[in-house]
Every structure is written in structure tokens, then in C-alpha cells.
PDB file of N, CA and C in Angstrom:
ATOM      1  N   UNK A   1      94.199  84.586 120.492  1.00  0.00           N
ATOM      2  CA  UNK A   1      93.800  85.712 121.340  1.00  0.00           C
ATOM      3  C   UNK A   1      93.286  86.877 120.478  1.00  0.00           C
ATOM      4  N   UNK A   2      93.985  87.476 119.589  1.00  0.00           N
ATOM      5  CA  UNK A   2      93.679  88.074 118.996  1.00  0.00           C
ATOM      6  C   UNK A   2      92.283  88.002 117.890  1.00  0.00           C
ATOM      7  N   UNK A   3      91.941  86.565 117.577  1.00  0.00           N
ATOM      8  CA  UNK A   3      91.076  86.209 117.105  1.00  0.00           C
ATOM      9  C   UNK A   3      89.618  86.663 117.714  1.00  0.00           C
ATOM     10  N   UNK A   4      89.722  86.584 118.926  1.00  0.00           N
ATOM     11  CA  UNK A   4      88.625  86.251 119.972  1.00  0.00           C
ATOM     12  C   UNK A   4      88.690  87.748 119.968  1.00  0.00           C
ATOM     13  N   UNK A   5      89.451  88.815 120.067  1.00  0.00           N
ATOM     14  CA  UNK A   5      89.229  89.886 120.595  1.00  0.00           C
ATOM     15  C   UNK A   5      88.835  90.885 119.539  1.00  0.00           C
ATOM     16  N   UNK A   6      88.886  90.018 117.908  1.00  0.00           N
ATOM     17  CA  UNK A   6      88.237  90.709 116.638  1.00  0.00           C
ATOM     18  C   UNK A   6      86.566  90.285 116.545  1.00  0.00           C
ATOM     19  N   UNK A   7      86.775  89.225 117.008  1.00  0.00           N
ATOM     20  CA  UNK A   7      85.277  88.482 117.150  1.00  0.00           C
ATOM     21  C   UNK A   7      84.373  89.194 118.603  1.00  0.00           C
ATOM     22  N   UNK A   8      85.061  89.702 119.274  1.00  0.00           N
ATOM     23  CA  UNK A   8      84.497  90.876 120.267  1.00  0.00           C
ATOM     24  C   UNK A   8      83.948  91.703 119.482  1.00  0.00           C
ATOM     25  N   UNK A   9      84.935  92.535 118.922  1.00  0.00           N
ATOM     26  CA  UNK A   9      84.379  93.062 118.189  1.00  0.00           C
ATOM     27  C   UNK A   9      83.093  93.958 117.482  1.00  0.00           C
ATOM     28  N   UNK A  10      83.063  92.351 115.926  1.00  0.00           N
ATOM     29  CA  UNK A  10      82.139  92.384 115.776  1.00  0.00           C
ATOM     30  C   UNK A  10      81.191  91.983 115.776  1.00  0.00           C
ATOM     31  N   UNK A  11      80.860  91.040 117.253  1.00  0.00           N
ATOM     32  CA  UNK A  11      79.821  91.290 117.515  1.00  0.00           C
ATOM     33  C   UNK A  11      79.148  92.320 118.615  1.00  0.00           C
ATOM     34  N   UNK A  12      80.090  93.086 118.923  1.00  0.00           N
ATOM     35  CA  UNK A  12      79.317  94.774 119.905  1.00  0.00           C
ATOM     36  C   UNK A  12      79.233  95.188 118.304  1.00  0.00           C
ATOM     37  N   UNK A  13      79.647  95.546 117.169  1.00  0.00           N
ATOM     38  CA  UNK A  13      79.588  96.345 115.939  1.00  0.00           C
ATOM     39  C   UNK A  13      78.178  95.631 115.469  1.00  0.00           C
ATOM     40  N   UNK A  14      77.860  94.268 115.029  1.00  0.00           N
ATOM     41  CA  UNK A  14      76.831  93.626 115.145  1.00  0.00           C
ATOM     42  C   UNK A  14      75.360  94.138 115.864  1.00  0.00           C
ATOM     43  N   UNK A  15      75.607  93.830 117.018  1.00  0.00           N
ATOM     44  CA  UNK A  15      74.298  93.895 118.029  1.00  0.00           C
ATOM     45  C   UNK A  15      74.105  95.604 118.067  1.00  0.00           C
ATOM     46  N   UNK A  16      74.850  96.159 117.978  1.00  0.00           N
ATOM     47  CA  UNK A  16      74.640  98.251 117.847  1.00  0.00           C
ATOM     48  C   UNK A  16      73.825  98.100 116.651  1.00  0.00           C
ATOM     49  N   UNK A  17      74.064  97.618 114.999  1.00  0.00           N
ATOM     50  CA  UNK A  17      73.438  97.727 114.307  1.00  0.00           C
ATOM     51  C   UNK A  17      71.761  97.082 114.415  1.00  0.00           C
ATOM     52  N   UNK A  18      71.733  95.765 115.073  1.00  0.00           N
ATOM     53  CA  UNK A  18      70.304  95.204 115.209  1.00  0.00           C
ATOM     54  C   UNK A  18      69.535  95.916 116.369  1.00  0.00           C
ATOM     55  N   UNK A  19      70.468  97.266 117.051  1.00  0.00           N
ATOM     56  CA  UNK A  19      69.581  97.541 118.317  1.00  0.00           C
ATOM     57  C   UNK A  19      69.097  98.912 117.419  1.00  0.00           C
ATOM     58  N   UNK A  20      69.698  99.571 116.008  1.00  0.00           N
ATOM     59  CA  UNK A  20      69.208 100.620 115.722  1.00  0.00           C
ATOM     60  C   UNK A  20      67.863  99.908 114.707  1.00  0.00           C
TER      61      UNK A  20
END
């Protein structure tokens, strides 16, 4: 669970950087 909810994460931290 916790895995999945670091992997949330980063990918919103991810996709913010490829949308700037």
C-alpha cells in the first residue's frame, strides 16, 4: 500500500516537471 501511494507520488512530482 504504501508502495503504490509513493509511486503516486512520483509520478504527479514527475508529470508537474514534464508539464513545465
Amino acid at each position: 500500500m504504501a508502495a503504490k501511494s509513493i509511486n503516486s507520488t512520483v509520478v504527479s512530482f514527475t508529470s508537474s516537471l514534464v508539464n513545465q
